[in-house]
Structures are given as structure tokens and as C-alpha cells.
N, C-alpha and C. Protein backbone atom coordinates (compact mmCIF):
# COMPACT_ATOMS: atom_id res chain seq x y z
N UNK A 1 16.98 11.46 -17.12
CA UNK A 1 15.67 12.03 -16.85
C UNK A 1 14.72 11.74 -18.02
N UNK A 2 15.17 11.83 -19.16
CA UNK A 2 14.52 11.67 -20.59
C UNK A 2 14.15 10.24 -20.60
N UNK A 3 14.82 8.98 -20.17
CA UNK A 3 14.54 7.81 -20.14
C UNK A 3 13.66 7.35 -18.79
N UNK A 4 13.43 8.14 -18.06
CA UNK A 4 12.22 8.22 -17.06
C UNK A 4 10.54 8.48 -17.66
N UNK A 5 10.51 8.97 -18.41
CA UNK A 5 9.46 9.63 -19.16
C UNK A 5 8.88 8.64 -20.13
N UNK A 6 9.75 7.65 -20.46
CA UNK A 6 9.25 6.19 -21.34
C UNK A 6 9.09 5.36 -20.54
N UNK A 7 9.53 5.06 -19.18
CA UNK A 7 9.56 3.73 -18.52
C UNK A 7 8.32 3.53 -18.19
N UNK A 8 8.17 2.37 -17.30
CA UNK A 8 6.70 2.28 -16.72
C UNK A 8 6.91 2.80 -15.32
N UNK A 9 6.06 3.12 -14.29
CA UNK A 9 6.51 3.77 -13.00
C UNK A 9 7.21 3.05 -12.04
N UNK A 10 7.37 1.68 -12.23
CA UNK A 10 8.54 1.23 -11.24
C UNK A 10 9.77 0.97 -11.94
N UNK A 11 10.27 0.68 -13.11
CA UNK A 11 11.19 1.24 -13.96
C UNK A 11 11.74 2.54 -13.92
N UNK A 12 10.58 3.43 -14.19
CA UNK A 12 11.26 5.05 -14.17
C UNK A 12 11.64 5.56 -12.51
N UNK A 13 10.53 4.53 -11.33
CA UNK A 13 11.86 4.79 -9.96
C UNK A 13 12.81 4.55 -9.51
N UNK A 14 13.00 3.71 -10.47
CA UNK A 14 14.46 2.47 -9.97
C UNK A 14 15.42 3.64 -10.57
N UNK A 15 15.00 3.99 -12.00
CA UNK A 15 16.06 5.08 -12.91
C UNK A 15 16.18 6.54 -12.40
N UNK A 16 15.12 6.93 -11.51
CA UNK A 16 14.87 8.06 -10.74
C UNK A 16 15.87 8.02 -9.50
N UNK A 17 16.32 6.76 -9.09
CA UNK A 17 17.37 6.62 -7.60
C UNK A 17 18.44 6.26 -8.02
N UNK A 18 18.90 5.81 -8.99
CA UNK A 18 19.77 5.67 -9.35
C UNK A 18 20.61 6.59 -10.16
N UNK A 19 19.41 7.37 -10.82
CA UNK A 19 20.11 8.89 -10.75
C UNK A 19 20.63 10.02 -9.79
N UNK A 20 20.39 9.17 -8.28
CA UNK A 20 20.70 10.13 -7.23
C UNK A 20 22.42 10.55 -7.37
N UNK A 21 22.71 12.01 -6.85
CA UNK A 21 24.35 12.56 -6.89
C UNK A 21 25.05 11.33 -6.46
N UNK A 22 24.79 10.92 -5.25
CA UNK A 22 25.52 9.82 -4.73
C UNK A 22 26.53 8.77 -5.28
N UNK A 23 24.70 8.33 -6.80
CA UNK A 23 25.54 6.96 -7.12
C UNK A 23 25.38 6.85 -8.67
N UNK A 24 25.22 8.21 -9.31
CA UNK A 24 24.98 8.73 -10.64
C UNK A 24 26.39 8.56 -11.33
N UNK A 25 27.37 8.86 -11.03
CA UNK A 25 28.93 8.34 -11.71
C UNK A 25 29.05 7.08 -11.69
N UNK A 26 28.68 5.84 -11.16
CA UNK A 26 28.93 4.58 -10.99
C UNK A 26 27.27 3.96 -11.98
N UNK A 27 26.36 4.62 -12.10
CA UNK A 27 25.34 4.53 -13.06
C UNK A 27 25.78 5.01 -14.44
N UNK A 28 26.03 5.98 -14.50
CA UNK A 28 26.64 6.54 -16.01
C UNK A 28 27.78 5.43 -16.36
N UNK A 29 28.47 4.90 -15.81
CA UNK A 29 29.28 3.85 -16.07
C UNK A 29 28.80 2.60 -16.74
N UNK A 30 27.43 2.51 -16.14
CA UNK A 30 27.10 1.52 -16.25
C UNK A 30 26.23 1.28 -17.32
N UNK A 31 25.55 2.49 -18.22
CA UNK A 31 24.73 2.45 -19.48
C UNK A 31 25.12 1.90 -20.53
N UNK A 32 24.05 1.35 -21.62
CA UNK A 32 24.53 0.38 -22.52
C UNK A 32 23.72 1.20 -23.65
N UNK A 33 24.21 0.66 -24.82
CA UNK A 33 24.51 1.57 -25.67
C UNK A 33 22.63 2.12 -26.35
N UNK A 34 22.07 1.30 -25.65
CA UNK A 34 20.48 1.84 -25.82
C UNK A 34 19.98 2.73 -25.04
N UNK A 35 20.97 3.46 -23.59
CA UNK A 35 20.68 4.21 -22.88
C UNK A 35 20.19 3.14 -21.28
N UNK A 36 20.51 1.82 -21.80
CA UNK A 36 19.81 1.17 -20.60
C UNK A 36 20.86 1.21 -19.13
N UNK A 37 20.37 0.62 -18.17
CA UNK A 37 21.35 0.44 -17.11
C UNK A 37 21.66 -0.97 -16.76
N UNK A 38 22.50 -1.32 -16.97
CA UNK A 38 22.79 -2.91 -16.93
C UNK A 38 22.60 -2.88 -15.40
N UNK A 39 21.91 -3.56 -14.69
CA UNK A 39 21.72 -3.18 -13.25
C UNK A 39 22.56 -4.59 -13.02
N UNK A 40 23.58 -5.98 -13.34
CA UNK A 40 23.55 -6.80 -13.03
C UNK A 40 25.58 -5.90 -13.17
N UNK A 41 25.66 -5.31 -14.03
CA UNK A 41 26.91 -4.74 -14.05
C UNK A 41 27.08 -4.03 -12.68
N UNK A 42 26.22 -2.85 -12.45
CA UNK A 42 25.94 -1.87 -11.77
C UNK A 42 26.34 -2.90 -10.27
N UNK A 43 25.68 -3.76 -9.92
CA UNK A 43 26.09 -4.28 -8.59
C UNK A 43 26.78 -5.03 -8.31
N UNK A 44 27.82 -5.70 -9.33
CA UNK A 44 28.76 -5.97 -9.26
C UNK A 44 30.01 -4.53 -8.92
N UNK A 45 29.66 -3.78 -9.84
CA UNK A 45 30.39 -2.27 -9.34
C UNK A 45 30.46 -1.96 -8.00
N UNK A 46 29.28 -1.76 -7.85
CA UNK A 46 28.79 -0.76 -6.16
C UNK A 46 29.58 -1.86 -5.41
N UNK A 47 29.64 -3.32 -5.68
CA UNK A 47 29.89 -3.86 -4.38
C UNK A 47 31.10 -4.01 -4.60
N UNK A 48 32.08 -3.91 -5.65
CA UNK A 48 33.62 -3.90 -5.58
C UNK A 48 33.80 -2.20 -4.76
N UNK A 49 32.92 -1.29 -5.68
CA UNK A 49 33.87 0.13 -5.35
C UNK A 49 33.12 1.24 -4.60
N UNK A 50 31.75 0.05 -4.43
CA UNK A 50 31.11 1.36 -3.54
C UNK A 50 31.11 1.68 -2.13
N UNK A 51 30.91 2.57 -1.98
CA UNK A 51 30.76 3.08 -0.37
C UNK A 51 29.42 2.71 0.40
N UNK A 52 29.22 3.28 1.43
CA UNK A 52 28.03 2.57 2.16
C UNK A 52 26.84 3.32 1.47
N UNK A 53 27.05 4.03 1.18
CA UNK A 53 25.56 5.12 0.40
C UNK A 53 25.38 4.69 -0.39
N UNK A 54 26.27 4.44 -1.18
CA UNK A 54 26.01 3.92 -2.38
C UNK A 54 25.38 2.35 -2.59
N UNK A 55 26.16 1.71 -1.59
CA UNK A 55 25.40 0.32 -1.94
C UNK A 55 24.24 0.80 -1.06
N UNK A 56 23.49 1.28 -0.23
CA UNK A 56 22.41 1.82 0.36
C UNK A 56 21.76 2.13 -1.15
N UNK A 57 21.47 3.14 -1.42
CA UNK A 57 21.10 3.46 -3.02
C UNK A 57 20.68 2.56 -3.95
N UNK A 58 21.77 1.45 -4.12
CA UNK A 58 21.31 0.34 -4.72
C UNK A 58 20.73 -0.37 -4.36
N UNK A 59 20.62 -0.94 -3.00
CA UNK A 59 19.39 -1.63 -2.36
C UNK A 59 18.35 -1.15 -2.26
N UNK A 60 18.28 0.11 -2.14
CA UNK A 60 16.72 0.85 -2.40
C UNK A 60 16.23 0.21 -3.99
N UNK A 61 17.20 0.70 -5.04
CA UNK A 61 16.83 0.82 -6.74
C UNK A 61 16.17 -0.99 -6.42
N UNK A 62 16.79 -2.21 -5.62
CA UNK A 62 16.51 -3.30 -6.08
C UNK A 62 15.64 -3.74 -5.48
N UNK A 63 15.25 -3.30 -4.62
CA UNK A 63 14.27 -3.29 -3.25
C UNK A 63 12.67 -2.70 -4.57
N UNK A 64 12.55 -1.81 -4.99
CA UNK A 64 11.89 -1.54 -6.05
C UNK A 64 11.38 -2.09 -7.00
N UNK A 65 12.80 -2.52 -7.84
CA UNK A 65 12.75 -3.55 -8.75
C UNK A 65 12.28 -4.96 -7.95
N UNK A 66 12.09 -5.33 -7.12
CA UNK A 66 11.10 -6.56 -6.75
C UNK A 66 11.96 -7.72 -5.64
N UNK A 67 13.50 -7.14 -5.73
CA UNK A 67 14.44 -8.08 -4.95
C UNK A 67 14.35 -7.99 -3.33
N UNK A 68 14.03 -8.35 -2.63
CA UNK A 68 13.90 -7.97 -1.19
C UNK A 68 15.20 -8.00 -0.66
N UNK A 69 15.61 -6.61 -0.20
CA UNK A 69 16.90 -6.44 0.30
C UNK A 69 16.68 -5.85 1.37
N UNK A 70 15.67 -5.54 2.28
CA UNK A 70 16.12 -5.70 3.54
C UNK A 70 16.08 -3.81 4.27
N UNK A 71 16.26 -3.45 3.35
CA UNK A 71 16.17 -1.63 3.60
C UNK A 71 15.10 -1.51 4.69
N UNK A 72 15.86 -0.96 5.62
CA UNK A 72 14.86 -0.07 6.33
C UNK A 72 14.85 1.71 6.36
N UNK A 73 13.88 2.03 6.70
CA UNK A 73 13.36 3.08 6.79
C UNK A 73 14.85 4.41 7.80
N UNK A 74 14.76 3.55 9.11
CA UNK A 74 16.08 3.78 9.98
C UNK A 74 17.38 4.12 9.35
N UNK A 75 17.79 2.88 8.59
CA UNK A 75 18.72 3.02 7.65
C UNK A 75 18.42 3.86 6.40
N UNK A 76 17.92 4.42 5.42
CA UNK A 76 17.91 4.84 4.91
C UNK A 76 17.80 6.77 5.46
N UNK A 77 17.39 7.06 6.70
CA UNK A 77 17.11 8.20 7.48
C UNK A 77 18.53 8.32 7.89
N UNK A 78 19.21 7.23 8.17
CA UNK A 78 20.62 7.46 8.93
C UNK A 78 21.70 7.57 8.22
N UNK A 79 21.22 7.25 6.77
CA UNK A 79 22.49 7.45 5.63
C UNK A 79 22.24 8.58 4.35
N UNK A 80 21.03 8.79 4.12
CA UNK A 80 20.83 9.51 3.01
C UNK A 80 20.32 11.10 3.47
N UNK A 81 20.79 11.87 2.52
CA UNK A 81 19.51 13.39 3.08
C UNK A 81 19.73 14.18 1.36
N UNK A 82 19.04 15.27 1.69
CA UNK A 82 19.14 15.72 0.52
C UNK A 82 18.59 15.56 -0.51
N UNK A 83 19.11 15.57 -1.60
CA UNK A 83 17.96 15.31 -2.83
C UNK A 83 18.11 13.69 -3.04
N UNK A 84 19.45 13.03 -2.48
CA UNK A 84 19.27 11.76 -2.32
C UNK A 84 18.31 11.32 -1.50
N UNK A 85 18.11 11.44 -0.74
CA UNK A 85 16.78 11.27 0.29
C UNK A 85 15.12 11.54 -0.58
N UNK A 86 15.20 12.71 -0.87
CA UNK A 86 14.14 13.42 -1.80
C UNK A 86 14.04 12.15 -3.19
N UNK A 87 14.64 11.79 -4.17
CA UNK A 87 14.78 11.42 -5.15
C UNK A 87 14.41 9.44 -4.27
N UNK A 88 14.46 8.92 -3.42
CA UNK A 88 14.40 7.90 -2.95
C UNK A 88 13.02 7.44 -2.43
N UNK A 89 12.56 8.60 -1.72
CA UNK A 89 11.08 9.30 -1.04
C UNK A 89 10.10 9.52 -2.39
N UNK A 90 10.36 9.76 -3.18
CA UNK A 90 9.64 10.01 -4.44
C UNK A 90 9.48 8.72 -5.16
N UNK A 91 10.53 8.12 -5.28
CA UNK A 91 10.56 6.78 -6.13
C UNK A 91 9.57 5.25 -5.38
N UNK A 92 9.37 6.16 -3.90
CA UNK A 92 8.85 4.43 -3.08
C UNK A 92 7.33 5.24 -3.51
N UNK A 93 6.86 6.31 -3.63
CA UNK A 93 5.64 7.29 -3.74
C UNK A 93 5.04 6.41 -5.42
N UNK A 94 6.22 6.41 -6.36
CA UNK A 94 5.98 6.16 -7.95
C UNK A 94 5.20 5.53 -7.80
N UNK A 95 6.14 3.77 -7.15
CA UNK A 95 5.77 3.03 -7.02
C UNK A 95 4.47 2.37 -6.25
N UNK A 96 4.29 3.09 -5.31
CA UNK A 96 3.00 3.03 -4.67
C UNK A 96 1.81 3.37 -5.68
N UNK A 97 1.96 4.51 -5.96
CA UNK A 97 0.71 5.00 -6.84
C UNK A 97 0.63 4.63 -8.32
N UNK A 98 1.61 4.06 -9.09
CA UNK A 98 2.09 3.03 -10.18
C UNK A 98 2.10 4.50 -11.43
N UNK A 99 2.27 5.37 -11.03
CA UNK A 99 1.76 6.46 -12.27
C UNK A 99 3.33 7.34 -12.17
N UNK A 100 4.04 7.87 -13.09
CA UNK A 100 4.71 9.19 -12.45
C UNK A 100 4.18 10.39 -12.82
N UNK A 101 4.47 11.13 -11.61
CA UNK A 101 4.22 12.79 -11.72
C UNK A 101 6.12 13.20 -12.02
N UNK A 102 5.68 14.32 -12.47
CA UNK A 102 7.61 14.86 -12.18
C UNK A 102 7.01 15.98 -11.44
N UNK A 103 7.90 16.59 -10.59
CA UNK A 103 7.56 17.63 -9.61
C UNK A 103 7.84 19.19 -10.39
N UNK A 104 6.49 19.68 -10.37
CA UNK A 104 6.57 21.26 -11.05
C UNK A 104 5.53 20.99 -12.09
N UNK A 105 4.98 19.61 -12.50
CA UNK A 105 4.66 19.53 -13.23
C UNK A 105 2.92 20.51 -13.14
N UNK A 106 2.20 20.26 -14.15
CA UNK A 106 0.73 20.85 -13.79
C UNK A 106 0.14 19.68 -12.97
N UNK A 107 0.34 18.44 -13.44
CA UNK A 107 -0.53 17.41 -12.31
C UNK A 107 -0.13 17.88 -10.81
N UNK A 108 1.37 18.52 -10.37
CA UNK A 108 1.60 18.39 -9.31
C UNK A 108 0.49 19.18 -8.25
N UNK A 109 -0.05 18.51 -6.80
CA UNK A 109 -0.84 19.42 -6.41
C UNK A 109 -0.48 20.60 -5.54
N UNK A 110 0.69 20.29 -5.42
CA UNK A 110 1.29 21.83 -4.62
C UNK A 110 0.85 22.78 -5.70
N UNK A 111 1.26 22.96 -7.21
CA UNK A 111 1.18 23.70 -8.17
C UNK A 111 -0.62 23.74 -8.40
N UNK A 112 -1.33 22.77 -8.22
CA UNK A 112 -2.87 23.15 -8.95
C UNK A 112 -3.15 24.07 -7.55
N UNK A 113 -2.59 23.43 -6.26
CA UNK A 113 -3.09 24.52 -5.00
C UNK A 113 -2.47 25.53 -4.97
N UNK A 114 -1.60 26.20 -5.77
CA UNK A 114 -1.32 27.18 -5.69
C UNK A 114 -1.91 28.45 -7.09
N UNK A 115 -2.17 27.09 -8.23
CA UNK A 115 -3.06 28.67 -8.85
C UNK A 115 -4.42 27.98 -9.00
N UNK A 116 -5.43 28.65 -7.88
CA UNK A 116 -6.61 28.24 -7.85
C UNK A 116 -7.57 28.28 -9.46
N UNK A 117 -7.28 29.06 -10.66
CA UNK A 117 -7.77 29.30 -11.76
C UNK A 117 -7.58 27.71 -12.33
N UNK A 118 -6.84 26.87 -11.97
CA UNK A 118 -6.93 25.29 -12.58
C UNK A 118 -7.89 24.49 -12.20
């Protein structure tokens, strides 16, 4: 989460989905000793030991990062939910708007619409 906060916003979404529960043990595996994510390790991993979510997950993170993999919307509705879903939905949002918010934050606007004094 701390290395989200330095990245640039399609960096910090790729590191935002790849922190999902799902595929966060096979990511922690995969950090190098600067805190980075070797993403060339990482998919060699997922595709020896991962499951379908998981390589799902990673095609989102690379789909991001600029690789066209093919993700659809269908597929990603038919495999993910939860904060994996949430954390995936947020990261295509980063990237769209090129900025990050973190959620709770004061930029967030659920939070400025809820205390009108901002």
C-alpha cells in the first residue's frame, strides 16, 4: 500500500491488483529487494501455479500495464467479486483518470458529500 503512494497512477494500479487477497501470496513472493514486483517472475509463477483467478488478476495487472490481454468485462464479472472485484474496478478508474485517490481519503467525494462544511 505504502509503495502505491510513490508510483505514478498506472503503476500504483497494476500494484493496487496485484495486491488483491487472491493473488497477494504469489506477489509477496515475488518482491525484490527494493520492494519492487518483478512482474516477468510473477507470470512465470501464476502460469506454473496459478489458478484461474489468479492468472485472471494478472491479466487485468498487464492489461494496465499496456500488454493487451484480452480481459473482458464478462470474464472478469464471472470470476472475481469482492474486494478483488472492488480493488480491480478501482485500478481501471486510476488509470482512466491518471491521478490516485485512496478511498476515505478527503479528496474522496462520497466523504466531501457527506460533510457539507468542506
Amino acid at each position: 500500500m505504502a509503495a502505491e503512494l510513490t508510483l505514478n497512477a498506472a503503476q500504483g494500479a497494476i500494484y493496487h491488483v496485484l495486491g488483491a487477497p487472491g493473488i497477494a501470496s504469489l506477489t509477496a513472493a515475488c518482491l525484490s529487494t527494493d520492494r519492487a514486483i518483478d512482474l516477468g517472475r510473477l507470470e512465470r509463477r501464476v502460469k506454473k501455479d496459478g489458478e484461474a483467478r489468479q492468472r485472471l488478476l494478472f491479466e487485468v495487472a498487464a492489461e494496465l500495464y499496456g500488454r493487451e490481454q484480452g480481459v473482458s468485462l464478462t470474464e472478469m464479472l464471472a470470476e472475481l467479486d469482492g474486494e478483488e472485484l472492488d480493488r480491480v474496478l478501482h485500478a481501471i478508474a486510476v488509470v482512466k483518470r491518471r491521478r490516485i485517490t485512496i478511498p476515505g481519503s478527503p479528496d474522496d467525494p462520497w466523504i466531501r458529500a457527506a460533510d457539507p462544511d468542506r
